[in-house]
C-alpha atoms as a PDB file:
ATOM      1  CA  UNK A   1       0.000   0.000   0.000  1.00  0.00           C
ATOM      2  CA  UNK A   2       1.792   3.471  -1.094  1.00  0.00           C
ATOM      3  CA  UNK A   3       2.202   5.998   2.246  1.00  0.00           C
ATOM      4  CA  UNK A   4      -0.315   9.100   1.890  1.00  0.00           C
ATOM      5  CA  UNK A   5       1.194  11.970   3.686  1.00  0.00           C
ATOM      6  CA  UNK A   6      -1.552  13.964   3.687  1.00  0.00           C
ATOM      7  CA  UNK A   7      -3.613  10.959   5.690  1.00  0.00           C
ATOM      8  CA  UNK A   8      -1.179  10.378   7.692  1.00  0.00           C
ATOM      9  CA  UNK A   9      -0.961  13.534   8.822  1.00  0.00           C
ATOM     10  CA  UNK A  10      -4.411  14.098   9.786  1.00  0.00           C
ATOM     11  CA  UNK A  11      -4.353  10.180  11.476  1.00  0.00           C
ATOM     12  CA  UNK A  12      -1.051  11.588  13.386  1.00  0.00           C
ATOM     13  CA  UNK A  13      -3.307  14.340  14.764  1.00  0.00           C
ATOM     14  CA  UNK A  14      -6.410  12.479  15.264  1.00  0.00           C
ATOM     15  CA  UNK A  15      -4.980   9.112  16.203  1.00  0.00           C
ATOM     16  CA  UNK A  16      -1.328   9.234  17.457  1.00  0.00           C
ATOM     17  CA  UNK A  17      -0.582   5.988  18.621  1.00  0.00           C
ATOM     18  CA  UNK A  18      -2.203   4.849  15.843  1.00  0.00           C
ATOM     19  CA  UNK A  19      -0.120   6.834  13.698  1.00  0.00           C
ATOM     20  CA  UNK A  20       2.627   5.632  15.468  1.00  0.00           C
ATOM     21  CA  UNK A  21       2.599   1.802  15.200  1.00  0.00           C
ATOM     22  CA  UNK A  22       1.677   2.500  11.366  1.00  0.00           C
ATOM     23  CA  UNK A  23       4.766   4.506  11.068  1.00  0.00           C
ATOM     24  CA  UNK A  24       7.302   1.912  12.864  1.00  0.00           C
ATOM     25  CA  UNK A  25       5.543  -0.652  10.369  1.00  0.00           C
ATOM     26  CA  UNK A  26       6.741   0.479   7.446  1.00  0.00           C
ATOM     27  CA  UNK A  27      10.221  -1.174   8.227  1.00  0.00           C
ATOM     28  CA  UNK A  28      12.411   1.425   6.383  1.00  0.00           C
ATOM     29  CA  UNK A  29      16.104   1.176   7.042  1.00  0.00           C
ATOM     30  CA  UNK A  30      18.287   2.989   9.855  1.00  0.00           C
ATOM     31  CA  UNK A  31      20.376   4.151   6.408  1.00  0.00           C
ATOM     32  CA  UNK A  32      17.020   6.154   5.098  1.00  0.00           C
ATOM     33  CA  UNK A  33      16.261   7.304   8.063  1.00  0.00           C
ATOM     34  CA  UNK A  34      19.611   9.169   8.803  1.00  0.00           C
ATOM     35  CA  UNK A  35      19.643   9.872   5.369  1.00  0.00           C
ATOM     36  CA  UNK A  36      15.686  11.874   5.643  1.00  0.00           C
ATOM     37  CA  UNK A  37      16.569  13.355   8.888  1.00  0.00           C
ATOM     38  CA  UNK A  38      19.179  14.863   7.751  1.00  0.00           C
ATOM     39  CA  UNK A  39      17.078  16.031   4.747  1.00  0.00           C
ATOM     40  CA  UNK A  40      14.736  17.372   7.071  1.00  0.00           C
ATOM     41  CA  UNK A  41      17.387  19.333   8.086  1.00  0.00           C
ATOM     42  CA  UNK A  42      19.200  20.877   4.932  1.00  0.00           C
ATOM     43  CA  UNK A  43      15.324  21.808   4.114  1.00  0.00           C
ATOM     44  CA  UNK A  44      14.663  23.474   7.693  1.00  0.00           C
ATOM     45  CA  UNK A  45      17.668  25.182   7.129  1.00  0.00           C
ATOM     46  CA  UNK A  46      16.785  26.093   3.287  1.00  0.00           C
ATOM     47  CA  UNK A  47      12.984  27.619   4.967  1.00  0.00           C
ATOM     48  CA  UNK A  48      15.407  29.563   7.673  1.00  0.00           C
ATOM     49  CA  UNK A  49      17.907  30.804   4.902  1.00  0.00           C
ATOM     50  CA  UNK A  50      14.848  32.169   3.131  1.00  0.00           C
ATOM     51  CA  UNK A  51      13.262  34.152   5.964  1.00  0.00           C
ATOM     52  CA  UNK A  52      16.524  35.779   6.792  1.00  0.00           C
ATOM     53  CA  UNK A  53      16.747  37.423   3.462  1.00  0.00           C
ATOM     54  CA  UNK A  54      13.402  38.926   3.824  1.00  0.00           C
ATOM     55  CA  UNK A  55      13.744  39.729   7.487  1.00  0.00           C
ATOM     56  CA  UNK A  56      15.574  43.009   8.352  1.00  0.00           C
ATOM     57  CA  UNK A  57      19.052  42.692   9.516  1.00  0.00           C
ATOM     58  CA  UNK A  58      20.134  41.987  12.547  1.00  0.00           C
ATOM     59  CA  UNK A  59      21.607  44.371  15.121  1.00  0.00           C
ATOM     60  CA  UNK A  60      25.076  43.983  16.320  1.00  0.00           C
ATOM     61  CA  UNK A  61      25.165  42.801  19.789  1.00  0.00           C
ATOM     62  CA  UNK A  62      22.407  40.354  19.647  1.00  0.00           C
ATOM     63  CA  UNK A  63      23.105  37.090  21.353  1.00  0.00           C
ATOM     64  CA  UNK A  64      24.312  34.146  18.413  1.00  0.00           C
ATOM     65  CA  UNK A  65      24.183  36.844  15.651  1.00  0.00           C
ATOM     66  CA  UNK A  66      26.383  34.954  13.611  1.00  0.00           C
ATOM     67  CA  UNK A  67      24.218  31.555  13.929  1.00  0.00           C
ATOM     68  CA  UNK A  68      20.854  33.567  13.188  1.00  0.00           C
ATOM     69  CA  UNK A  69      22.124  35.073   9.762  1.00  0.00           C
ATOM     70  CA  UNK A  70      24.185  31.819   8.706  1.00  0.00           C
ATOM     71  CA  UNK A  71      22.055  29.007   7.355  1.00  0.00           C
ATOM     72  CA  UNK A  72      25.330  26.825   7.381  1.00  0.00           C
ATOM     73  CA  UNK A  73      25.661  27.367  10.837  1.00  0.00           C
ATOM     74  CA  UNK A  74      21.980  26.715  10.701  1.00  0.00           C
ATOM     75  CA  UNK A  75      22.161  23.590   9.452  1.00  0.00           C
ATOM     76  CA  UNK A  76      25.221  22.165  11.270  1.00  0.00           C
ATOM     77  CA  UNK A  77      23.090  22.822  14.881  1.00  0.00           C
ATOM     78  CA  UNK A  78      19.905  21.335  13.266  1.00  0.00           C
ATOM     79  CA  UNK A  79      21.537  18.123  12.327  1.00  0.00           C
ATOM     80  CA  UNK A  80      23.294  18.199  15.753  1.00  0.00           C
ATOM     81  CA  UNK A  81      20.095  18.576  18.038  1.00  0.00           C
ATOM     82  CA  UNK A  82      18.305  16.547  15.623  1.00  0.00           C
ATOM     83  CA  UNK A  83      20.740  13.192  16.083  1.00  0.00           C
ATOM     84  CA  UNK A  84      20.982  14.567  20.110  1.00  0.00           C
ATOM     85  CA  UNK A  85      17.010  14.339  19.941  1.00  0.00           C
ATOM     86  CA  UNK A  86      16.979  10.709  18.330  1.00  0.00           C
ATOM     87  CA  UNK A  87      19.897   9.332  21.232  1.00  0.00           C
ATOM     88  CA  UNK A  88      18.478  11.011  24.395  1.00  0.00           C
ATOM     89  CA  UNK A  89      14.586   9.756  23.309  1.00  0.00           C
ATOM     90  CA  UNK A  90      16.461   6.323  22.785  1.00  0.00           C
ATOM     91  CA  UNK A  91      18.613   6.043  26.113  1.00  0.00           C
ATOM     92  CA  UNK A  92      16.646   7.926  28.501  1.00  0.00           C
ATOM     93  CA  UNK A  93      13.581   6.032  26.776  1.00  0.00           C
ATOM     94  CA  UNK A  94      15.034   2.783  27.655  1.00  0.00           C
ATOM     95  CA  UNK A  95      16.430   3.906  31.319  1.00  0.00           C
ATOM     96  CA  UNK A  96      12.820   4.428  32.249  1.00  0.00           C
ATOM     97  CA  UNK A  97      11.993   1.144  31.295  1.00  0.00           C
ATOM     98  CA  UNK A  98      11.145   1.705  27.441  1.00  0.00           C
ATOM     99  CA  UNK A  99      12.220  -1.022  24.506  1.00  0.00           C
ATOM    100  CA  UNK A 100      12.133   0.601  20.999  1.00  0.00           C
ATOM    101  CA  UNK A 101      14.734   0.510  19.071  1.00  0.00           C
ATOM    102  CA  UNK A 102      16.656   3.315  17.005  1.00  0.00           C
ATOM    103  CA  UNK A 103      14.517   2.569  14.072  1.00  0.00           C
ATOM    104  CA  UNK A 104      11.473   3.294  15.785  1.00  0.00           C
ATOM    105  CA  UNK A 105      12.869   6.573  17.261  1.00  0.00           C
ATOM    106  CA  UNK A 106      14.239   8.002  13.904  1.00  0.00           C
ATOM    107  CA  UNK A 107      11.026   7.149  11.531  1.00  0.00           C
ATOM    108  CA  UNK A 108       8.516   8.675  14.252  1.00  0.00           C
ATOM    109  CA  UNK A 109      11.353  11.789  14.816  1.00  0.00           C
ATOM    110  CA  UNK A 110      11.605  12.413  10.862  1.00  0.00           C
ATOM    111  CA  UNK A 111       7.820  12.210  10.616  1.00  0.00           C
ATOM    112  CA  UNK A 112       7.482  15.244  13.073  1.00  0.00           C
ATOM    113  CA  UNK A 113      10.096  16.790  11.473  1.00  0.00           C
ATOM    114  CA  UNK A 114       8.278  16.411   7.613  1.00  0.00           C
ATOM    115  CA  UNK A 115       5.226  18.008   9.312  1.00  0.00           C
ATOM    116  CA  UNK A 116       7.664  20.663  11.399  1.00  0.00           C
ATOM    117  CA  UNK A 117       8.822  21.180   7.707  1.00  0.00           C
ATOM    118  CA  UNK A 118       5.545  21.697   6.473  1.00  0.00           C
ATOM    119  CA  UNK A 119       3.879  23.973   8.958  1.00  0.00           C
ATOM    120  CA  UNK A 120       7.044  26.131   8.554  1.00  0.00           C
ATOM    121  CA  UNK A 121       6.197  26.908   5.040  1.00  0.00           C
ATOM    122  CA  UNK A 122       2.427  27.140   5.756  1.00  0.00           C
ATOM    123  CA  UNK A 123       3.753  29.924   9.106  1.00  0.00           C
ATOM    124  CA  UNK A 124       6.424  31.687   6.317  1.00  0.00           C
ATOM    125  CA  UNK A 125       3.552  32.286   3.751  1.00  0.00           C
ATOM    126  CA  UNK A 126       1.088  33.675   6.796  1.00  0.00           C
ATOM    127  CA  UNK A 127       3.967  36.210   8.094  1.00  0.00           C
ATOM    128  CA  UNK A 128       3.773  38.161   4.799  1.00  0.00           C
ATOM    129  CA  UNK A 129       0.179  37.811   4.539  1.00  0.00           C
ATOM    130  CA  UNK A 130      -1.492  37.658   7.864  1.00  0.00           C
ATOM    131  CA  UNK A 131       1.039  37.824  10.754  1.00  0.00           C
ATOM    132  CA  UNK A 132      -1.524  37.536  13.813  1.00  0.00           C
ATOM    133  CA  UNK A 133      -2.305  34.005  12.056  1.00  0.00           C
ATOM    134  CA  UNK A 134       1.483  32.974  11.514  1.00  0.00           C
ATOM    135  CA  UNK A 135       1.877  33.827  15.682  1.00  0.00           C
ATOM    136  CA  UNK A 136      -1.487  31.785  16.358  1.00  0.00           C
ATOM    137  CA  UNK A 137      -0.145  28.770  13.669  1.00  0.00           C
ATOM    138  CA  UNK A 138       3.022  28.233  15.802  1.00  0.00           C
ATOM    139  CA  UNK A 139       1.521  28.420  19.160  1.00  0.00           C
ATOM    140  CA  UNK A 140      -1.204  25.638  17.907  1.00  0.00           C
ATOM    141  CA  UNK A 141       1.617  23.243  16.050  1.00  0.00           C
ATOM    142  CA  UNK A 142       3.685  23.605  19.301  1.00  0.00           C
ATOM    143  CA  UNK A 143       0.829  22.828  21.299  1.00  0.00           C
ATOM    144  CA  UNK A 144      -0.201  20.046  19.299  1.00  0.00           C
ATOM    145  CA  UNK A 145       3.486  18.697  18.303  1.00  0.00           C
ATOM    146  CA  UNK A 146       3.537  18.307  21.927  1.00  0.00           C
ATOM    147  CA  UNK A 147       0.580  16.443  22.450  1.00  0.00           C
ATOM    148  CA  UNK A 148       1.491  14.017  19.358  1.00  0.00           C
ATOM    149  CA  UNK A 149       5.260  13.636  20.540  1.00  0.00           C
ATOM    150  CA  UNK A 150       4.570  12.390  24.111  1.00  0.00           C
ATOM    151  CA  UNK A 151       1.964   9.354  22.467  1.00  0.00           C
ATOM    152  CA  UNK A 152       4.218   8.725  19.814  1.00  0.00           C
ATOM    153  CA  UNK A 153       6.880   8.164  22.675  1.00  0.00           C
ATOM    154  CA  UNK A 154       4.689   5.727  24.371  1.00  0.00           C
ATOM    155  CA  UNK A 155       4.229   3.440  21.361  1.00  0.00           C
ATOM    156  CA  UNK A 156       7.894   4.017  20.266  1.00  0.00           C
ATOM    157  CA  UNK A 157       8.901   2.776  24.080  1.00  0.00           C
ATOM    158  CA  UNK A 158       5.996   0.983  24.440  1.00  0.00           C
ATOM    159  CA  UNK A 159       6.015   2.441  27.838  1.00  0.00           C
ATOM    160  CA  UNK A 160       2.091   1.918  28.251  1.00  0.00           C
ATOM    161  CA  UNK A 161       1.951   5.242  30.747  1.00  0.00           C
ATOM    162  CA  UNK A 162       1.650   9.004  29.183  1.00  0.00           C
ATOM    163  CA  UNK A 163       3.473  10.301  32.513  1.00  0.00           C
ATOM    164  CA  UNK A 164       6.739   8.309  31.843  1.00  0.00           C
ATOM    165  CA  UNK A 165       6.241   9.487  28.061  1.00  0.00           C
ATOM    166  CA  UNK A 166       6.321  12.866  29.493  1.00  0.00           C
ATOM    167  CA  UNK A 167       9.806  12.236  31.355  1.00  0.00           C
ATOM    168  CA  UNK A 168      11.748  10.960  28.580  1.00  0.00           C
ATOM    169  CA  UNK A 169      10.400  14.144  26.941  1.00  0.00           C
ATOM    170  CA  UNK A 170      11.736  16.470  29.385  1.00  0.00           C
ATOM    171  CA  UNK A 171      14.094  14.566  29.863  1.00  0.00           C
ATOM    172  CA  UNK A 172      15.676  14.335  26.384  1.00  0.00           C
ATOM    173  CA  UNK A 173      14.515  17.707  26.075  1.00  0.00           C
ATOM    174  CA  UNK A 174      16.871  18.696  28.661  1.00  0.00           C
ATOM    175  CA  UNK A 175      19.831  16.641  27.354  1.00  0.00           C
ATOM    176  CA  UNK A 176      19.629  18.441  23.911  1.00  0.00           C
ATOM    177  CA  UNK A 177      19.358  21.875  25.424  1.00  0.00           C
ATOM    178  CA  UNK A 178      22.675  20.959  27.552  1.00  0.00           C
ATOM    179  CA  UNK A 179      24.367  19.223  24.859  1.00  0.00           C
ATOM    180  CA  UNK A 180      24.024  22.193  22.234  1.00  0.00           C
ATOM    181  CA  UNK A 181      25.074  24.620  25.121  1.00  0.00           C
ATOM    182  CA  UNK A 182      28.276  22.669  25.421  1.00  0.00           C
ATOM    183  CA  UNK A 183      29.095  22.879  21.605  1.00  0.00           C
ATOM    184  CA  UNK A 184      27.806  26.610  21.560  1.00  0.00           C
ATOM    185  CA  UNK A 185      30.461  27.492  23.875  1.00  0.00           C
ATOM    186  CA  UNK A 186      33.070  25.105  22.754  1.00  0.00           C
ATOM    187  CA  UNK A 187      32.764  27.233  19.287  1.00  0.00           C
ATOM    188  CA  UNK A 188      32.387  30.367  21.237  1.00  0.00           C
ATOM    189  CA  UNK A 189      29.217  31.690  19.563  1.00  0.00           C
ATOM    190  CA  UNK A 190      27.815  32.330  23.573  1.00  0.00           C
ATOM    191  CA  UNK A 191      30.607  34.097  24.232  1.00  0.00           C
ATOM    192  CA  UNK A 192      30.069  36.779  21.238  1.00  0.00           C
ATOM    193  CA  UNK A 193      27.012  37.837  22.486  1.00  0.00           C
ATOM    194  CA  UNK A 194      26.070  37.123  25.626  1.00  0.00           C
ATOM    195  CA  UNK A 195      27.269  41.121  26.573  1.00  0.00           C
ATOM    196  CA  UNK A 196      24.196  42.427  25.462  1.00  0.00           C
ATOM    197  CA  UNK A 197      22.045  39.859  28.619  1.00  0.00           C
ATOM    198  CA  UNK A 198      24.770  41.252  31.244  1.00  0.00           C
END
């Protein structure tokens, strides 16, 4: 049976763990799904490169200047807490008692990140045409990427209980947010602008 996005996208809304187990069944390699993450994130990257031509420059001083006007740089830290996203879900997942494998964390991660993809475009297009709906569009995918990423968790980890689902989100969340802190300041981007907070 070919995949329809555009159904699975509403059944990933509608039906999460549903979504879910479909998603893990279609068996596809841990080769294509490195591969389409890191697709997801040359296109994030290509959406961010985009909006920084038609946004207004930047002031000096601002805090990661250099990231926020670099899609390279863009893309490098999207790849980075992308594959930090996949291994804390996987190990923290498993320390709380979860079993899925790295397969099962990459195809439901690159799903959320087609739709993240997706929803970008559909925010970019509102900004120039109706901004109050671009700001209402991101605070509704955020609330309901949450929603779908702690069920998709549970089937992934097959956890059976939302409130552990919940911890290996935070959790991972967490680990990502420390590990690209560590990098950040390893290549000194903190350092550049982190006057203009003091």
């Amino acid at each position: 049976m070919l995949f329809d996005p555009l159904a699975m996208a509403r059944r990933t809304v509608t039906a999460p763990a549903e979504a879910a187990q479909a998603l893990m069944g279609l068996g596809l390699s841990r080769q294509v799904l490195w591969t389409a993450l890191i697709l997801m994130a040359v296109l994030q990257s290509a959406i961010f490169g985009f909006s920084v031509l038609m946004a207004p420059p930047m002031p000096e001083g601002v805090a990661m200047a250099e990231l926020f006007t670099s899609p390279l740089r863009f893309f490098v830290l999207a790849a980075v807490a992308l594959a930090l996203t996949v291994y804390g879900l996987l190990f923290i997942g498993r320390a709380m008692g979860g079993s899925g494998t790295i397969e099962d964390i990459l195809v439901l991660v690159v799903w959320l990140q087609a739709l993240r993809v997706a929803i970008q475009l559909v925010v970019l297009v509102l900004s120039f045409l109706v901004p109050v709906l671009a700001t209402l569009a991101v605070l509704a995918a955020t609330i309901i990427g949450i929603y779908v990423m702690v069920r998709f968790i549970n089937q992934a980890h097959r956890l059976n209980s939302l409130g552990r689902a919940v911890g290996v989100l935070i959790a991972a969340s967490l680990g990502v947010v420390i590990g690209l802190s560590v990098i950040l300041a390893l290549i000194g981007l903190p350092l550049g602008g982190a006057s203009g907070y003091v």
